[in-house]
PDB file of N, CA and C in Angstrom:
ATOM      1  N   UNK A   1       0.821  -1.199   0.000  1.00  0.00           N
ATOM      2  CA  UNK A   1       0.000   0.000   0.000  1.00  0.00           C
ATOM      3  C   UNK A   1       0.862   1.259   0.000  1.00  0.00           C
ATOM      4  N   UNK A   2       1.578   1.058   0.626  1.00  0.00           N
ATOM      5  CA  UNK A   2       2.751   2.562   0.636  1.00  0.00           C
ATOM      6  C   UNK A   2       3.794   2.701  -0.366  1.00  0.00           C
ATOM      7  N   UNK A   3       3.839   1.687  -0.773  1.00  0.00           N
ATOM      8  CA  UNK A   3       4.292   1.984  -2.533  1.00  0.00           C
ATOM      9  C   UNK A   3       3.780   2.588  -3.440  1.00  0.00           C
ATOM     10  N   UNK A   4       2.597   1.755  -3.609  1.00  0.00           N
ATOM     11  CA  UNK A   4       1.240   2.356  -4.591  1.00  0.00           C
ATOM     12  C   UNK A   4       0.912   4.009  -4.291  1.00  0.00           C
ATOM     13  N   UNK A   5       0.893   4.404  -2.843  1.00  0.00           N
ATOM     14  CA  UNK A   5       0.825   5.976  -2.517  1.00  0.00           C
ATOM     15  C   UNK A   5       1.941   6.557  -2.763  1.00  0.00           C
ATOM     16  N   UNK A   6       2.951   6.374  -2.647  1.00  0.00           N
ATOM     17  CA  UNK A   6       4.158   6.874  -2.984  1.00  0.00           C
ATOM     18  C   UNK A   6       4.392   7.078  -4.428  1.00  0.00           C
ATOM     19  N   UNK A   7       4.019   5.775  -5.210  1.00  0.00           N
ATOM     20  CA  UNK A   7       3.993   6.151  -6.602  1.00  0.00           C
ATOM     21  C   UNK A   7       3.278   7.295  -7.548  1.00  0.00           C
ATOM     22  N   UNK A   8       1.565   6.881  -6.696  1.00  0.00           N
ATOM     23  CA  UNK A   8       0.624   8.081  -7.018  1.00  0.00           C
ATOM     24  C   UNK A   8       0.974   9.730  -6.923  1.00  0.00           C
ATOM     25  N   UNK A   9       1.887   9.547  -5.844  1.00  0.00           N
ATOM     26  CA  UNK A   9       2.500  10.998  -5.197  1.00  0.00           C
ATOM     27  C   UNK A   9       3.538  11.628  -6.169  1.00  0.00           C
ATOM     28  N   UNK A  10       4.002  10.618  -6.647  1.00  0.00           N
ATOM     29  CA  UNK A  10       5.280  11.344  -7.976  1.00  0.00           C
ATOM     30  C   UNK A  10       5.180  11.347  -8.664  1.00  0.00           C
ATOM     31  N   UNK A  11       3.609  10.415  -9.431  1.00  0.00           N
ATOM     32  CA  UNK A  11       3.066  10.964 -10.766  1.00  0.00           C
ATOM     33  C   UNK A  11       2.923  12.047 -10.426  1.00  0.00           C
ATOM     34  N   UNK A  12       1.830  12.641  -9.953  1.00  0.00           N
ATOM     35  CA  UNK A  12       1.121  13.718  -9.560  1.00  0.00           C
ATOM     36  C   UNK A  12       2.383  14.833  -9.821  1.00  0.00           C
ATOM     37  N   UNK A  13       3.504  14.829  -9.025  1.00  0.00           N
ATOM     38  CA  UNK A  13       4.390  16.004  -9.103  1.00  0.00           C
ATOM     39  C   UNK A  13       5.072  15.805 -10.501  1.00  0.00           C
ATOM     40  N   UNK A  14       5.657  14.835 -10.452  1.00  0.00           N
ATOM     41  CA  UNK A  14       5.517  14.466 -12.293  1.00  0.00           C
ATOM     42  C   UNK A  14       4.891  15.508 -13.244  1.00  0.00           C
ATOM     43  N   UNK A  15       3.289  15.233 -13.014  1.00  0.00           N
ATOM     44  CA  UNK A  15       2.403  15.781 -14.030  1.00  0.00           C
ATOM     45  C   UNK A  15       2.310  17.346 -13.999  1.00  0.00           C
ATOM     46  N   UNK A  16       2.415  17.059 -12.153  1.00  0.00           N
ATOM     47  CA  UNK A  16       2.382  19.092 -12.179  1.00  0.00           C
ATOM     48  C   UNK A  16       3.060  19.512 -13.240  1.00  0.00           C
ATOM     49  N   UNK A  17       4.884  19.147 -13.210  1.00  0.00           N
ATOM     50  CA  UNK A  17       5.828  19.865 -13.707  1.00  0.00           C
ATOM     51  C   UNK A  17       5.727  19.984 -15.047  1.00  0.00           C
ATOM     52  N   UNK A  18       5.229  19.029 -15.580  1.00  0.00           N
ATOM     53  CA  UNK A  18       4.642  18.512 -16.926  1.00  0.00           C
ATOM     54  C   UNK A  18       4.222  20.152 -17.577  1.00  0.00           C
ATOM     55  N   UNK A  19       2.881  20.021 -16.861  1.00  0.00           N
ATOM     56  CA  UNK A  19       1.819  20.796 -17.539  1.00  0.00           C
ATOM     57  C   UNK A  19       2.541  22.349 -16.824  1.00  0.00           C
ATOM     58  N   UNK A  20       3.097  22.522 -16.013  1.00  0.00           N
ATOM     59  CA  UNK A  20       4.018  24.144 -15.636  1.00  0.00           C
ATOM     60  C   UNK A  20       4.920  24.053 -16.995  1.00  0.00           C
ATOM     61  N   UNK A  21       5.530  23.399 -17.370  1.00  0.00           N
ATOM     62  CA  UNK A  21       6.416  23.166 -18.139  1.00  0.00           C
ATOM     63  C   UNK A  21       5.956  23.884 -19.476  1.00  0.00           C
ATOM     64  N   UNK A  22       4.543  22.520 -19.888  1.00  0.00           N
ATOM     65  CA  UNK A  22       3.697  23.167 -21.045  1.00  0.00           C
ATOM     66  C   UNK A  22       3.186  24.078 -21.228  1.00  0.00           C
ATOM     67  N   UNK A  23       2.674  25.017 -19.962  1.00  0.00           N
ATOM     68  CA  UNK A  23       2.373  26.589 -20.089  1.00  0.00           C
ATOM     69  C   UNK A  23       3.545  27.813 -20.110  1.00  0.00           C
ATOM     70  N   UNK A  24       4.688  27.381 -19.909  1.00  0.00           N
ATOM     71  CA  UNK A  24       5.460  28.656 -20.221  1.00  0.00           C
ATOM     72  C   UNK A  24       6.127  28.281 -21.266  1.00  0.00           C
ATOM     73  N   UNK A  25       6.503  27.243 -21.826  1.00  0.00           N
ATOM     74  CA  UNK A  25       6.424  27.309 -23.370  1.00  0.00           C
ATOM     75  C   UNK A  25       5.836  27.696 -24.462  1.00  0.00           C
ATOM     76  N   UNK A  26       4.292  27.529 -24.213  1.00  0.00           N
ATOM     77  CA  UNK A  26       3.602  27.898 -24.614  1.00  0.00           C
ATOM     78  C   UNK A  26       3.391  29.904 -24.394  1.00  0.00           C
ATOM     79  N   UNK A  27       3.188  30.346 -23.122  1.00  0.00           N
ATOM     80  CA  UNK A  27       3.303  31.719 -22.464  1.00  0.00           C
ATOM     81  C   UNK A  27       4.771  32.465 -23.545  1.00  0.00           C
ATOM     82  N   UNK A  28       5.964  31.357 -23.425  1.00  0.00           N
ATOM     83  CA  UNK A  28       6.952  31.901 -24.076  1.00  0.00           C
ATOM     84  C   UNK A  28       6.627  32.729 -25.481  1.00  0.00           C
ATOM     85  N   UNK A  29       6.342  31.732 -26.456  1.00  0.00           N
ATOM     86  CA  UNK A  29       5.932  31.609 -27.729  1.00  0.00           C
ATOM     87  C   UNK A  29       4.730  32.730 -27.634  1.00  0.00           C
ATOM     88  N   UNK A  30       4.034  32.671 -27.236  1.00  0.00           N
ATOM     89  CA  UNK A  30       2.974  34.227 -26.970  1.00  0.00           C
ATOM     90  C   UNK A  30       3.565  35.463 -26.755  1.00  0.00           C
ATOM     91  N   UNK A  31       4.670  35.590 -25.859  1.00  0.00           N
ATOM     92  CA  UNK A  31       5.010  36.366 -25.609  1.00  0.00           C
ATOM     93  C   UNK A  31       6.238  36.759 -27.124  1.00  0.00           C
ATOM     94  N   UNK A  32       6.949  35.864 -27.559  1.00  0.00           N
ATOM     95  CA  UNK A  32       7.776  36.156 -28.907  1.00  0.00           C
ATOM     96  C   UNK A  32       6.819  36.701 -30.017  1.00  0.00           C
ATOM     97  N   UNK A  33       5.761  35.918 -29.965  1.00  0.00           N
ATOM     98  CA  UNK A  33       4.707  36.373 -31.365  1.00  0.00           C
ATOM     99  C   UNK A  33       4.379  37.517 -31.069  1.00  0.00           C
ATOM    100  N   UNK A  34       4.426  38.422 -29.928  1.00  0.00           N
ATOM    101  CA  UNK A  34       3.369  39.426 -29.402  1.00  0.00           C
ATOM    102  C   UNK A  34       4.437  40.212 -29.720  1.00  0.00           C
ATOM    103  N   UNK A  35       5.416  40.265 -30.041  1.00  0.00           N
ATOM    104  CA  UNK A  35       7.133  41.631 -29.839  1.00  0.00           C
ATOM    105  C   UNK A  35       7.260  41.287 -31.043  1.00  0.00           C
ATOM    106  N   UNK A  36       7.562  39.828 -31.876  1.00  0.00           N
ATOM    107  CA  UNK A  36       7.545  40.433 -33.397  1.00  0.00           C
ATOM    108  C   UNK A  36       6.617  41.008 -33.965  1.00  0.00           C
ATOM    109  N   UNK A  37       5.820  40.812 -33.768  1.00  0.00           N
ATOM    110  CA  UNK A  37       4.389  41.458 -34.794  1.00  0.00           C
ATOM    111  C   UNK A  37       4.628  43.238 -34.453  1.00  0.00           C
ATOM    112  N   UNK A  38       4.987  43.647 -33.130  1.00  0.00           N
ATOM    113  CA  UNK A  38       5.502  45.135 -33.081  1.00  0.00           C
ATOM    114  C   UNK A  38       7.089  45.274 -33.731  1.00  0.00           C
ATOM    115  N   UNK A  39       7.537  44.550 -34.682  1.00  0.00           N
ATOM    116  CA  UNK A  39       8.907  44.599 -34.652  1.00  0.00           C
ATOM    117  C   UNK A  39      10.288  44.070 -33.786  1.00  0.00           C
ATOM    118  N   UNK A  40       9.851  43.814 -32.834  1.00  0.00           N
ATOM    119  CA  UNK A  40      10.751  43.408 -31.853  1.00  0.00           C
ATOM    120  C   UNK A  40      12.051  42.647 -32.310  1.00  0.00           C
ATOM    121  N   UNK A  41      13.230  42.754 -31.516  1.00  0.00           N
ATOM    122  CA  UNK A  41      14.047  41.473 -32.222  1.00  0.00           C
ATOM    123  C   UNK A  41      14.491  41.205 -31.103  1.00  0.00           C
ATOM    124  N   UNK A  42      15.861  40.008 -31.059  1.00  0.00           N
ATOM    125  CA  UNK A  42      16.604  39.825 -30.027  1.00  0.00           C
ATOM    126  C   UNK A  42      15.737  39.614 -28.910  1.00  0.00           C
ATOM    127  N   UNK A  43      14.785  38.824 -28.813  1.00  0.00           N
ATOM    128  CA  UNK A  43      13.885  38.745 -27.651  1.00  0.00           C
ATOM    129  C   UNK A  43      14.396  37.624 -26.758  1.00  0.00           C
ATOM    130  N   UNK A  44      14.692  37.679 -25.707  1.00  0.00           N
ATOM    131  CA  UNK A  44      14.829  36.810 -24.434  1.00  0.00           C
ATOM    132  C   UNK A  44      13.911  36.527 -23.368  1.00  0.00           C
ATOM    133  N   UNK A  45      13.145  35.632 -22.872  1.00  0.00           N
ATOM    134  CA  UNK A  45      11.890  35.411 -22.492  1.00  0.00           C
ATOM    135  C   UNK A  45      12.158  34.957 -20.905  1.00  0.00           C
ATOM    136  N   UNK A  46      12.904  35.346 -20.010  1.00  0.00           N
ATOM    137  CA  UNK A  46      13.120  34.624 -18.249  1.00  0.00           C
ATOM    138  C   UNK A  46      11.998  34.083 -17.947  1.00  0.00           C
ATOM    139  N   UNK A  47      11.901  32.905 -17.668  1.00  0.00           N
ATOM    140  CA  UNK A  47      10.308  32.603 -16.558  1.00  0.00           C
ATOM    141  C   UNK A  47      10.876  32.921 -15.369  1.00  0.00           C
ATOM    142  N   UNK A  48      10.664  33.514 -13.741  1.00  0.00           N
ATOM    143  CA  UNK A  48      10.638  33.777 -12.749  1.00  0.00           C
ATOM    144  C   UNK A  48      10.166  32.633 -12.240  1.00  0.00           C
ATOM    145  N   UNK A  49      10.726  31.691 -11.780  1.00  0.00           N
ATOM    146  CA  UNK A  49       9.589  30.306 -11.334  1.00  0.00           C
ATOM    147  C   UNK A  49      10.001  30.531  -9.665  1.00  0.00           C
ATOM    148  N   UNK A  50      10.771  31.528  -8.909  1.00  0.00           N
ATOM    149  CA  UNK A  50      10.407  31.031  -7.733  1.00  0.00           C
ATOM    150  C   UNK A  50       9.092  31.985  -7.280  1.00  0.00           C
ATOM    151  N   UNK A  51       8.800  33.131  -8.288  1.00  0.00           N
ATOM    152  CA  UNK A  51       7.705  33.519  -7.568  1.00  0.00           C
ATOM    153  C   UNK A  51       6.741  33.370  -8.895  1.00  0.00           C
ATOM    154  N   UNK A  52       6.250  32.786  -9.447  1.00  0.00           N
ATOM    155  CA  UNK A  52       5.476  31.890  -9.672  1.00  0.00           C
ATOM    156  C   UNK A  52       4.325  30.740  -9.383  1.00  0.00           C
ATOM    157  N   UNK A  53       3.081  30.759  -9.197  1.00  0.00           N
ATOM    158  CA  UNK A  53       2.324  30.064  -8.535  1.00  0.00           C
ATOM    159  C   UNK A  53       1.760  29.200  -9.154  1.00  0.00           C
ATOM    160  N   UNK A  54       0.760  28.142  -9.100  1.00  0.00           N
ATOM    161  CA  UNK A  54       0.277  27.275 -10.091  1.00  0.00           C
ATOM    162  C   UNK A  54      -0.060  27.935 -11.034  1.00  0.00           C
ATOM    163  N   UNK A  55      -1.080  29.010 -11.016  1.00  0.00           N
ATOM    164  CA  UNK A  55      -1.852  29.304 -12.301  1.00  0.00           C
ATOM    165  C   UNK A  55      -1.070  30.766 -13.161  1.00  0.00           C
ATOM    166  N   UNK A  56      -0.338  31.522 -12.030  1.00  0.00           N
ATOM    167  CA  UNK A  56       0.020  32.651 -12.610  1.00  0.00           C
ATOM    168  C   UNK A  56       1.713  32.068 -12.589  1.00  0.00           C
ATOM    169  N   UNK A  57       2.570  32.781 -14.134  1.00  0.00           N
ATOM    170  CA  UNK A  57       3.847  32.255 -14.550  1.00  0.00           C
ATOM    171  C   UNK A  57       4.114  33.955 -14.783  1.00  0.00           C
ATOM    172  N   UNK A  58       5.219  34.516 -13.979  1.00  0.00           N
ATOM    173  CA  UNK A  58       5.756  35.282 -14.414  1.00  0.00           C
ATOM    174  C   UNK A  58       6.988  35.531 -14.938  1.00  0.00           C
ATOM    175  N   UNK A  59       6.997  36.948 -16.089  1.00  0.00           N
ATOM    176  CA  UNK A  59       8.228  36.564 -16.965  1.00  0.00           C
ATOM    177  C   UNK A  59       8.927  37.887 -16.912  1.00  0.00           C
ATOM    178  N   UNK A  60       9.989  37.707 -16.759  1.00  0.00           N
ATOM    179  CA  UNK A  60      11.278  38.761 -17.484  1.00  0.00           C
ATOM    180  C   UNK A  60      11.383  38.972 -19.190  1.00  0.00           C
ATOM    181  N   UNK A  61      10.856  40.093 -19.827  1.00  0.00           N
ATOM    182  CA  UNK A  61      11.885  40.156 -20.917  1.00  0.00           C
ATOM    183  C   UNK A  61      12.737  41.252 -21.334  1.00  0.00           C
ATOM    184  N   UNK A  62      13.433  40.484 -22.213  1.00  0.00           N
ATOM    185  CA  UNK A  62      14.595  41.832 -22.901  1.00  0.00           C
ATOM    186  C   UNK A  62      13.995  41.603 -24.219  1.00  0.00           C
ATOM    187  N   UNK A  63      14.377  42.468 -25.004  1.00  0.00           N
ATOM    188  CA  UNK A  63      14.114  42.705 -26.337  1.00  0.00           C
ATOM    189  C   UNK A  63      14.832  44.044 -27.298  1.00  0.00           C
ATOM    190  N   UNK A  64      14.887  44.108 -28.278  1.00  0.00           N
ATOM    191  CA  UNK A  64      15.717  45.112 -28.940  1.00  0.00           C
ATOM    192  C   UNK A  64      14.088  45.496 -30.020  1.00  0.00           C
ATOM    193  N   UNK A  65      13.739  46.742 -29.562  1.00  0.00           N
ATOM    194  CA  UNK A  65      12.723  47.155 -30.023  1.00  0.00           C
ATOM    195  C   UNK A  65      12.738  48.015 -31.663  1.00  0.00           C
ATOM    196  N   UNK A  66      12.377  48.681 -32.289  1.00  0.00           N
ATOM    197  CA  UNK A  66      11.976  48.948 -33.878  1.00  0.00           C
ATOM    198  C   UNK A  66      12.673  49.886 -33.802  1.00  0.00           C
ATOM    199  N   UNK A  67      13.619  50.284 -32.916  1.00  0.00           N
ATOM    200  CA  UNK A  67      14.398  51.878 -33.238  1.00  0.00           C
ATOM    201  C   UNK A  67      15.581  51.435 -32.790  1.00  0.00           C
ATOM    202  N   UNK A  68      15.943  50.290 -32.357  1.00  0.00           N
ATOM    203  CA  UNK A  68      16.911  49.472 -32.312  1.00  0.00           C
ATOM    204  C   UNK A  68      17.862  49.790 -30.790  1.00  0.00           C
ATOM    205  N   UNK A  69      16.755  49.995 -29.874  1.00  0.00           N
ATOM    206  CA  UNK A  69      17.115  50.405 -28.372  1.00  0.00           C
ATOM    207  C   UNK A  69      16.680  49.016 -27.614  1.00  0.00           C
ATOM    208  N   UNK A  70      17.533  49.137 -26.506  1.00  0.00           N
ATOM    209  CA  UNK A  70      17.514  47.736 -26.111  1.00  0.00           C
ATOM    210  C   UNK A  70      16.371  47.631 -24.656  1.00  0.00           C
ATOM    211  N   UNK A  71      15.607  46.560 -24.264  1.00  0.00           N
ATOM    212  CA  UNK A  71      14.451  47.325 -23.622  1.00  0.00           C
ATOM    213  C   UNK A  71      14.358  46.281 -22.545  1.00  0.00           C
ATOM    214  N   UNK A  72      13.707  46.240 -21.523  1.00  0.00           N
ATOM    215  CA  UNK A  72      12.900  45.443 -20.589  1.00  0.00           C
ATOM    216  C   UNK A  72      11.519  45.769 -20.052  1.00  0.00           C
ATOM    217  N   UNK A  73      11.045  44.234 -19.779  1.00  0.00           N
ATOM    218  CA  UNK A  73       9.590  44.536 -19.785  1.00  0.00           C
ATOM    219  C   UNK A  73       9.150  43.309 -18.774  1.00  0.00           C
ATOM    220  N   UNK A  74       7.847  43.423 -18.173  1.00  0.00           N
ATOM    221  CA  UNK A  74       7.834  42.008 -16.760  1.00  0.00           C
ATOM    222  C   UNK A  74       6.538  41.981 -17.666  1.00  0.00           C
ATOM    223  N   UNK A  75       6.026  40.388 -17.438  1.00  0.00           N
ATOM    224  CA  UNK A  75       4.100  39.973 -17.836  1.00  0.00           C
ATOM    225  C   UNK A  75       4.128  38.983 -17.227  1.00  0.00           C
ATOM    226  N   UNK A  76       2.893  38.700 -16.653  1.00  0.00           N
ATOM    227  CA  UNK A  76       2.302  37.455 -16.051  1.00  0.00           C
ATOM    228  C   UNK A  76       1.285  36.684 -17.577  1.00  0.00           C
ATOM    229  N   UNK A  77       1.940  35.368 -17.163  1.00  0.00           N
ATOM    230  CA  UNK A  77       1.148  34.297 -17.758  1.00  0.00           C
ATOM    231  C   UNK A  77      -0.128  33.984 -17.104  1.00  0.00           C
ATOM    232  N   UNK A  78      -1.554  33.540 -17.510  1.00  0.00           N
ATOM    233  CA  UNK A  78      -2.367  33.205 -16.939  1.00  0.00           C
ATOM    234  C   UNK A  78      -3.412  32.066 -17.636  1.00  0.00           C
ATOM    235  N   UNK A  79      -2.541  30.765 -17.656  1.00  0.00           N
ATOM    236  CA  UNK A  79      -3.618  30.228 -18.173  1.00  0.00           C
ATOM    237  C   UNK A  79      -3.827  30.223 -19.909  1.00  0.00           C
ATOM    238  N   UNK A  80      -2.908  30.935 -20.727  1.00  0.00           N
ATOM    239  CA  UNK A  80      -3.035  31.128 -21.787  1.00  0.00           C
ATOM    240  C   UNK A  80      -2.981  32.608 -22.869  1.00  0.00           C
ATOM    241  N   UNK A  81      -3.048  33.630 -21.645  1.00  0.00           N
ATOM    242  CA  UNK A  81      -3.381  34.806 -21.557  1.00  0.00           C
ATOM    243  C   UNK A  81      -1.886  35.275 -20.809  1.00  0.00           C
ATOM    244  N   UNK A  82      -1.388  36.722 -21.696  1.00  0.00           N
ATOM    245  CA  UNK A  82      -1.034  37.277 -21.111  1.00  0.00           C
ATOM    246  C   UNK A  82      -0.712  38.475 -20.582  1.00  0.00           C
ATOM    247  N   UNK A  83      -0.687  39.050 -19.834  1.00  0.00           N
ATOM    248  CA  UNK A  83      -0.958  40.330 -19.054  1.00  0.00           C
ATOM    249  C   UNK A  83       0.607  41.172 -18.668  1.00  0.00           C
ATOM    250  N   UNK A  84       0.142  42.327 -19.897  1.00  0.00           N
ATOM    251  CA  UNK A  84       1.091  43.354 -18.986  1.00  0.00           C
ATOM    252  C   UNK A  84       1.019  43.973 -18.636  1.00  0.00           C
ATOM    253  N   UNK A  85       2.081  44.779 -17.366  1.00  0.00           N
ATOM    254  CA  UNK A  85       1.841  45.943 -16.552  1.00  0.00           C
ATOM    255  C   UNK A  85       1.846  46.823 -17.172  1.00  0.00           C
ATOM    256  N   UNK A  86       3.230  47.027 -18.203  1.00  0.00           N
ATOM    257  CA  UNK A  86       3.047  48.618 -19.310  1.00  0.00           C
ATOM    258  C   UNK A  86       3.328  47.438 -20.580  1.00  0.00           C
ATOM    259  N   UNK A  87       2.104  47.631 -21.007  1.00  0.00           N
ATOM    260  CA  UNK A  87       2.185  46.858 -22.956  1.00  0.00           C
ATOM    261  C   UNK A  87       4.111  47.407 -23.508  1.00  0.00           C
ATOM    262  N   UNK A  88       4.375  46.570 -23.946  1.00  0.00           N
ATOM    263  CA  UNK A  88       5.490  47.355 -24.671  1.00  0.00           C
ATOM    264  C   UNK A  88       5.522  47.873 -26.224  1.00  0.00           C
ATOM    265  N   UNK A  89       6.392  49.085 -26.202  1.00  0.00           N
ATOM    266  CA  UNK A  89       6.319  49.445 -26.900  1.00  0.00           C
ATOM    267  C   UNK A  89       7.268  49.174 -28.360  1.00  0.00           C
ATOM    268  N   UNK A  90       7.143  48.286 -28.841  1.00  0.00           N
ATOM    269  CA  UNK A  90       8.520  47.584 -30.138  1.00  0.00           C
ATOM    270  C   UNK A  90       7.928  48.651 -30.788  1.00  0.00           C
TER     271      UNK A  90
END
């Protein structure tokens, strides 16, 4: 019996990491499509995972914006969605 729970217990964290995994890849790729379409280049995407919670993924970026100045910018992931404090400006 305490195998079988033990096992259940590390799928589970397993799967968490899984699907954290699959949302800021995904969050990533949102966030790259969202800075080229303003021009953006040179984009670097940080996830912040120690302050990070299940549902909200927050991110660091850099980017080299359309006038060719080099920039930073913070957004929270949510689920698919993402949210910034000041939109940036590429």
């Amino acid at each position: 019996m305490g195998i079988a729970v033990a096992l259940l217990a590390l799928m589970a964290v397993g799967l968490a990491i899984f699907m954290s995994y699959s949302q800021t890849t995904a969050d990533k790729q949102d966030i790259r499509d969202y800075l080229e379409r303003k021009g953006a280049s040179n984009i670097i995407v940080h996830w912040d995972w120690p302050i990070s919670s299940r549902n909200n993924h927050f991110y660091t970026i850099e980017y080299t914006d359309s006038r060719g100045v080099r920039c930073k910018t913070e957004c929270v992931g949510t689920g698919g969605k993402i949210h910034w404090s000041e939109p940036p400006e590429a």
